[in-house]
C-alpha atoms as a PDB file:
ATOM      1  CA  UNK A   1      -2.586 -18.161  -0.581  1.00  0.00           C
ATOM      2  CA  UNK A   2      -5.401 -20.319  -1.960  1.00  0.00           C
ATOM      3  CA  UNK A   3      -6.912 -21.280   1.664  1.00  0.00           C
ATOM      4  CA  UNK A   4      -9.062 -18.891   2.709  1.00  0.00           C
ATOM      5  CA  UNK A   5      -8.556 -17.690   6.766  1.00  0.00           C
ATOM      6  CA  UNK A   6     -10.411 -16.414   9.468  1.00  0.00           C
ATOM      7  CA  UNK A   7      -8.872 -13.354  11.681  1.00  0.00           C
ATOM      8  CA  UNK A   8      -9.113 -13.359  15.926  1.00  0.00           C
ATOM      9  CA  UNK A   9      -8.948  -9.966  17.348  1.00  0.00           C
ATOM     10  CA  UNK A  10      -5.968 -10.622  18.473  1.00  0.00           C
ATOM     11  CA  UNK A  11      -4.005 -10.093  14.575  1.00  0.00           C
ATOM     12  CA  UNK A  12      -6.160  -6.858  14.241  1.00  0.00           C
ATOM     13  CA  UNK A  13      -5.062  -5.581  17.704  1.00  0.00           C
ATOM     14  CA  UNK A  14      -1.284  -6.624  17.041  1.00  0.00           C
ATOM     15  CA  UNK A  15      -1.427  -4.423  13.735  1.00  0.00           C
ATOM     16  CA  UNK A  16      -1.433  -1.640  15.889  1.00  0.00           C
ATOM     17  CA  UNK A  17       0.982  -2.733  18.341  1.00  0.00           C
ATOM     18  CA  UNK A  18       4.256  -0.316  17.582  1.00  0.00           C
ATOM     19  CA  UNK A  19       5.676  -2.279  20.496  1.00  0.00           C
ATOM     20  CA  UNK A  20       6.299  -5.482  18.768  1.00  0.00           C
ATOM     21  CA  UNK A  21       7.443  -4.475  15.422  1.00  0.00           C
ATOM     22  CA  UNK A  22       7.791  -8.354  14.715  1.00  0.00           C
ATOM     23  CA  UNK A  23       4.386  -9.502  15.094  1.00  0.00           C
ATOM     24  CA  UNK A  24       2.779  -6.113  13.679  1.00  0.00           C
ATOM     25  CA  UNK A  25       4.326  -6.643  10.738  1.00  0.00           C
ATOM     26  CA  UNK A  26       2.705 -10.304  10.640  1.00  0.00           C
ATOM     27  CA  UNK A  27      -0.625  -8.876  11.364  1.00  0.00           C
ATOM     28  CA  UNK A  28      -0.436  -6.285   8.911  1.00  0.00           C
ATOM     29  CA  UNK A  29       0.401  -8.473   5.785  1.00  0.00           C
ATOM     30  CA  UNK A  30      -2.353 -10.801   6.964  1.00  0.00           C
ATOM     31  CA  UNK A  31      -4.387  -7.819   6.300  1.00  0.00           C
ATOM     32  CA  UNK A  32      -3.371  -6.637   3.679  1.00  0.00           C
ATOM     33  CA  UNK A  33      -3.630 -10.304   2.009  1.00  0.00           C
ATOM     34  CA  UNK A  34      -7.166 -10.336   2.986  1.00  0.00           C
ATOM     35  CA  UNK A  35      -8.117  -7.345   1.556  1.00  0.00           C
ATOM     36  CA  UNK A  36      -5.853  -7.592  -1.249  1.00  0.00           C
ATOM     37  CA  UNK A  37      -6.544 -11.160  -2.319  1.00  0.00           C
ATOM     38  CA  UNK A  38      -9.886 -11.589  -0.792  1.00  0.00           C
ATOM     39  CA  UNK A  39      -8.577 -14.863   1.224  1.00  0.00           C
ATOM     40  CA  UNK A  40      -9.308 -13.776   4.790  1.00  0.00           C
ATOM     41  CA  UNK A  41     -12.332 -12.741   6.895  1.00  0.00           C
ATOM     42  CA  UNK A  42     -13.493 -11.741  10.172  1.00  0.00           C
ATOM     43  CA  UNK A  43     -17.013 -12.048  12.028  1.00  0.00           C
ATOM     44  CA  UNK A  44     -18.852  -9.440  13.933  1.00  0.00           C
ATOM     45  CA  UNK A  45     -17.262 -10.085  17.328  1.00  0.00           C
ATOM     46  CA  UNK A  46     -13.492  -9.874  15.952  1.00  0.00           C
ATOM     47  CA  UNK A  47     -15.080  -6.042  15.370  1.00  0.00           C
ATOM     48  CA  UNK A  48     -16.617  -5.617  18.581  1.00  0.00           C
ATOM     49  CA  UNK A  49     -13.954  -6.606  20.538  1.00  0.00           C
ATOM     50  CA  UNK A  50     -11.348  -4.781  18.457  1.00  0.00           C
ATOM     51  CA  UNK A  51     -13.243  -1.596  18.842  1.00  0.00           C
ATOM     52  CA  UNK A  52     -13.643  -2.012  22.442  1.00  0.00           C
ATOM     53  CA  UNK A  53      -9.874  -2.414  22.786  1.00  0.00           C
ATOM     54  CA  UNK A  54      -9.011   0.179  19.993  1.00  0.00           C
ATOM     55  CA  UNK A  55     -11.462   2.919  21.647  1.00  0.00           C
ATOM     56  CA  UNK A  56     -10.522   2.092  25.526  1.00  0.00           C
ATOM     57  CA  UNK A  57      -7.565   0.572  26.167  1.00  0.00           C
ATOM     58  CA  UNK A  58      -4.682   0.982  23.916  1.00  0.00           C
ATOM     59  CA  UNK A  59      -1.631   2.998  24.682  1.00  0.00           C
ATOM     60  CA  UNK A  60      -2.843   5.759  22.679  1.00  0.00           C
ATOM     61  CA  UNK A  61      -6.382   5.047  21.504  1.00  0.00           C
ATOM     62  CA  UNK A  62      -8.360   5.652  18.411  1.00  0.00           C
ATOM     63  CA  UNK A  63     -10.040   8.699  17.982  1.00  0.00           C
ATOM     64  CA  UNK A  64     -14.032   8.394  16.849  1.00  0.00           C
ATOM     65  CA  UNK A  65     -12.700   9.533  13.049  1.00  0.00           C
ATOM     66  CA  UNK A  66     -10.185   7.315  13.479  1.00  0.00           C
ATOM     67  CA  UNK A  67     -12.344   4.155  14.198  1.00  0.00           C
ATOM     68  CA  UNK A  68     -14.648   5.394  12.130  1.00  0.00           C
ATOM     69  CA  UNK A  69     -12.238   5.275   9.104  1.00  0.00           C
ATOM     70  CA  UNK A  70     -10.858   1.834  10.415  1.00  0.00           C
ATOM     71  CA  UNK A  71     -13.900   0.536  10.278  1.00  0.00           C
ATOM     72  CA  UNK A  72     -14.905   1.274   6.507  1.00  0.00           C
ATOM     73  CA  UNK A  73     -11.821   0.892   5.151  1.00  0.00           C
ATOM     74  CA  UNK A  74     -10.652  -2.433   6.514  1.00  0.00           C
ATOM     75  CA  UNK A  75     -13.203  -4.250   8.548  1.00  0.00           C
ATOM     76  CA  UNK A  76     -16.387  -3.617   6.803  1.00  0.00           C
ATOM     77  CA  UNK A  77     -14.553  -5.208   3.838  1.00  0.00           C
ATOM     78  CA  UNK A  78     -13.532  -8.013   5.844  1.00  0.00           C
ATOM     79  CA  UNK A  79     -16.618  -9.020   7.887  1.00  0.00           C
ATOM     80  CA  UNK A  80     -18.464 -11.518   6.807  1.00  0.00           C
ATOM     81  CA  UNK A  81     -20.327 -13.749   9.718  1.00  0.00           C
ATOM     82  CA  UNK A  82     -22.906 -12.287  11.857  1.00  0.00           C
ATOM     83  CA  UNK A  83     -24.740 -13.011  14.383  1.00  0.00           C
ATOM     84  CA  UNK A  84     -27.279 -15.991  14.236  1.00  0.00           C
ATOM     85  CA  UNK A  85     -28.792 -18.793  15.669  1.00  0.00           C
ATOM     86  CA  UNK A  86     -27.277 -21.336  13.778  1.00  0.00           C
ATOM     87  CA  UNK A  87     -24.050 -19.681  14.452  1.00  0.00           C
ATOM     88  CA  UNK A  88     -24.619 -19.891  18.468  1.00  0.00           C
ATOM     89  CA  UNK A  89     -25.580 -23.465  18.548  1.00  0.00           C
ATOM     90  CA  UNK A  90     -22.371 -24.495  16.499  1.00  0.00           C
ATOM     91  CA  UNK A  91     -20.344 -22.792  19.145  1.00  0.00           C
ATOM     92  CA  UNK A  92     -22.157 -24.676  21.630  1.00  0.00           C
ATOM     93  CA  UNK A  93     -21.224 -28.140  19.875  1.00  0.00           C
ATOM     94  CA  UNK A  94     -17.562 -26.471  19.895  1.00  0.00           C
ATOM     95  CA  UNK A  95     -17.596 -25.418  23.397  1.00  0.00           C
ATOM     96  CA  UNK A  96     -18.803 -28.995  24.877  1.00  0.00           C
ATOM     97  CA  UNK A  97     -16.419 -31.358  21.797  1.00  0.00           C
ATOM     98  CA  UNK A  98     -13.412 -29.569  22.204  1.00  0.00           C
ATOM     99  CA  UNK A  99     -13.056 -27.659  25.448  1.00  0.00           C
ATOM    100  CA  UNK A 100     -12.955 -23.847  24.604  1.00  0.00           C
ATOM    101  CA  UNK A 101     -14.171 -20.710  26.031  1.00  0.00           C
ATOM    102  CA  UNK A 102     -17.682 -19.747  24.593  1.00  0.00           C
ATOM    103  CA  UNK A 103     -16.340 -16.824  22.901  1.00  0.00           C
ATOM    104  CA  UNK A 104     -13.221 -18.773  21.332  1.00  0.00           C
ATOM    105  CA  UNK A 105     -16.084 -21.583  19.999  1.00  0.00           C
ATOM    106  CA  UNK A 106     -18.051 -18.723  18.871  1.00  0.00           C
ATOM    107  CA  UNK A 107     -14.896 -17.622  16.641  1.00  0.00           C
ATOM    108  CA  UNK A 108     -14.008 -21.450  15.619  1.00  0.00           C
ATOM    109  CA  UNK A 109     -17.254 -21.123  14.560  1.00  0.00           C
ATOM    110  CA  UNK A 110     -17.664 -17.965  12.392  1.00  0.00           C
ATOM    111  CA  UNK A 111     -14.398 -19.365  10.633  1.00  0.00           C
ATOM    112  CA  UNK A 112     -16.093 -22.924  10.259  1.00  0.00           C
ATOM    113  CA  UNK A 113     -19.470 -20.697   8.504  1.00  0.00           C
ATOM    114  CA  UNK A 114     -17.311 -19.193   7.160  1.00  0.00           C
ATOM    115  CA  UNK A 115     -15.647 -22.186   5.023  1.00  0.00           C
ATOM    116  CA  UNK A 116     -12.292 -21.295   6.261  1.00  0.00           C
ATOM    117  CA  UNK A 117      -9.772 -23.786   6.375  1.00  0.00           C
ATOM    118  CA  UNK A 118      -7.166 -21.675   8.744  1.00  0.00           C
ATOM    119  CA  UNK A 119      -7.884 -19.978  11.548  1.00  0.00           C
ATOM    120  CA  UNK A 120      -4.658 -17.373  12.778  1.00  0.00           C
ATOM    121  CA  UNK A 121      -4.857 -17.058  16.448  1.00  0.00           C
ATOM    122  CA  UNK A 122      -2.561 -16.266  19.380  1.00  0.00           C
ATOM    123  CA  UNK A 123      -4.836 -17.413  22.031  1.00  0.00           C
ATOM    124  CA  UNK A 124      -5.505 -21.051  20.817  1.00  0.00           C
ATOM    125  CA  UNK A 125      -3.730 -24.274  20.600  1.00  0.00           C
ATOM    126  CA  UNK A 126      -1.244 -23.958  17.607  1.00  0.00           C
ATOM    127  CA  UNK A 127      -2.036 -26.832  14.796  1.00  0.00           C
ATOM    128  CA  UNK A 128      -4.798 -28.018  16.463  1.00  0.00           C
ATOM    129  CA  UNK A 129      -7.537 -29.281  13.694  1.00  0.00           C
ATOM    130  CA  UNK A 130     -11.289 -28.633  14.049  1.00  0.00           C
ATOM    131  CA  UNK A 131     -13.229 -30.363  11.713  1.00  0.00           C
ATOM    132  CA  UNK A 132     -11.896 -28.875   8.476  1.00  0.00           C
ATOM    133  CA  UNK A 133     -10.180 -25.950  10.050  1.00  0.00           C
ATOM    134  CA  UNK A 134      -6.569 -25.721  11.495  1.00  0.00           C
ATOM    135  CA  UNK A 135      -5.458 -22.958  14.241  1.00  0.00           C
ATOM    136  CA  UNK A 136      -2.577 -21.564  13.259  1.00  0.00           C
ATOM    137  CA  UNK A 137      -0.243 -18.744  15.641  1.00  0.00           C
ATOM    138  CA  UNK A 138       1.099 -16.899  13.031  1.00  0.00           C
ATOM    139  CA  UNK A 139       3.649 -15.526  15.497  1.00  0.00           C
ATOM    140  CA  UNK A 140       5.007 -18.745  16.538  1.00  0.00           C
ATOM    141  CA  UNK A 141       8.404 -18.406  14.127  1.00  0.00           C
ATOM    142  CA  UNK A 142       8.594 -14.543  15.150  1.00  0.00           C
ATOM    143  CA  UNK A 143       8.480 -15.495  19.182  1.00  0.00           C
END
């Protein structure tokens, strides 16, 4: 993969979803890729709100070690855009040009700062382009 990608919570939260062996699978070699390859990133809030899923509301959720590990091992690594002023008016711009939720423009964003070119989302309009940066579902051939 030369592209490099931005993460939404949603591809961490599927890696743990035992349910849907299809799209864990997905979300897990997107992972791994970033890590491995050093091609994919997240942003603060893709840790926040994975934690507050992870710790709260999964089937069976993450103990404190557990998280704890998580957290050094595969999004420290990973997490590259945080919080800033800069970053908040972009996803203002986003919000009012395209139409998203504040929190969606505030992840089109971190991937813009980023320099991402993909963005691998469930939540968003598949293909749709962004200045430089395409949402892609990776689940969209698995569904």
């Amino acid at each position: 993969m030369k592209d490099k990608y931005f993460l939404d919570t949603n591809i961490v939260i599927y890696s743990f979803d035992s349910d849907n062996e299809s799209k864990q699978a997905i979300a897990r070699r997107l992972i791994a890729q970033a890590l491995g390859y050093q091609s994919g990133c997240i942003s603060y809030q893709v840790v926040q709100e994975f934690l507050n899923v992870a710790l709260r509301k999964f089937n069976r959720p993450l103990s404190s070690s557990d998280a704890q590990k998580y957290i050094t091992a595969t999004l420290e690594p990973l997490c590259e855009i945080y919080s800033s002023i800069p970053l908040y008016h972009k996803a203002i711009e986003i919000q009012e040009r395209w139409q998203f939720s504040f929190y969606d423009s505030v992840i089109i964003s971190a991937a813009l700062t980023a320099n991402c070119t993909v963005l691998y989302s469930e939540d968003m309009q598949h293909e749709q382009k962004i200045e430089d940066l395409v949402i892609i579902n990776p689940f969209v051939m698995s569904e």
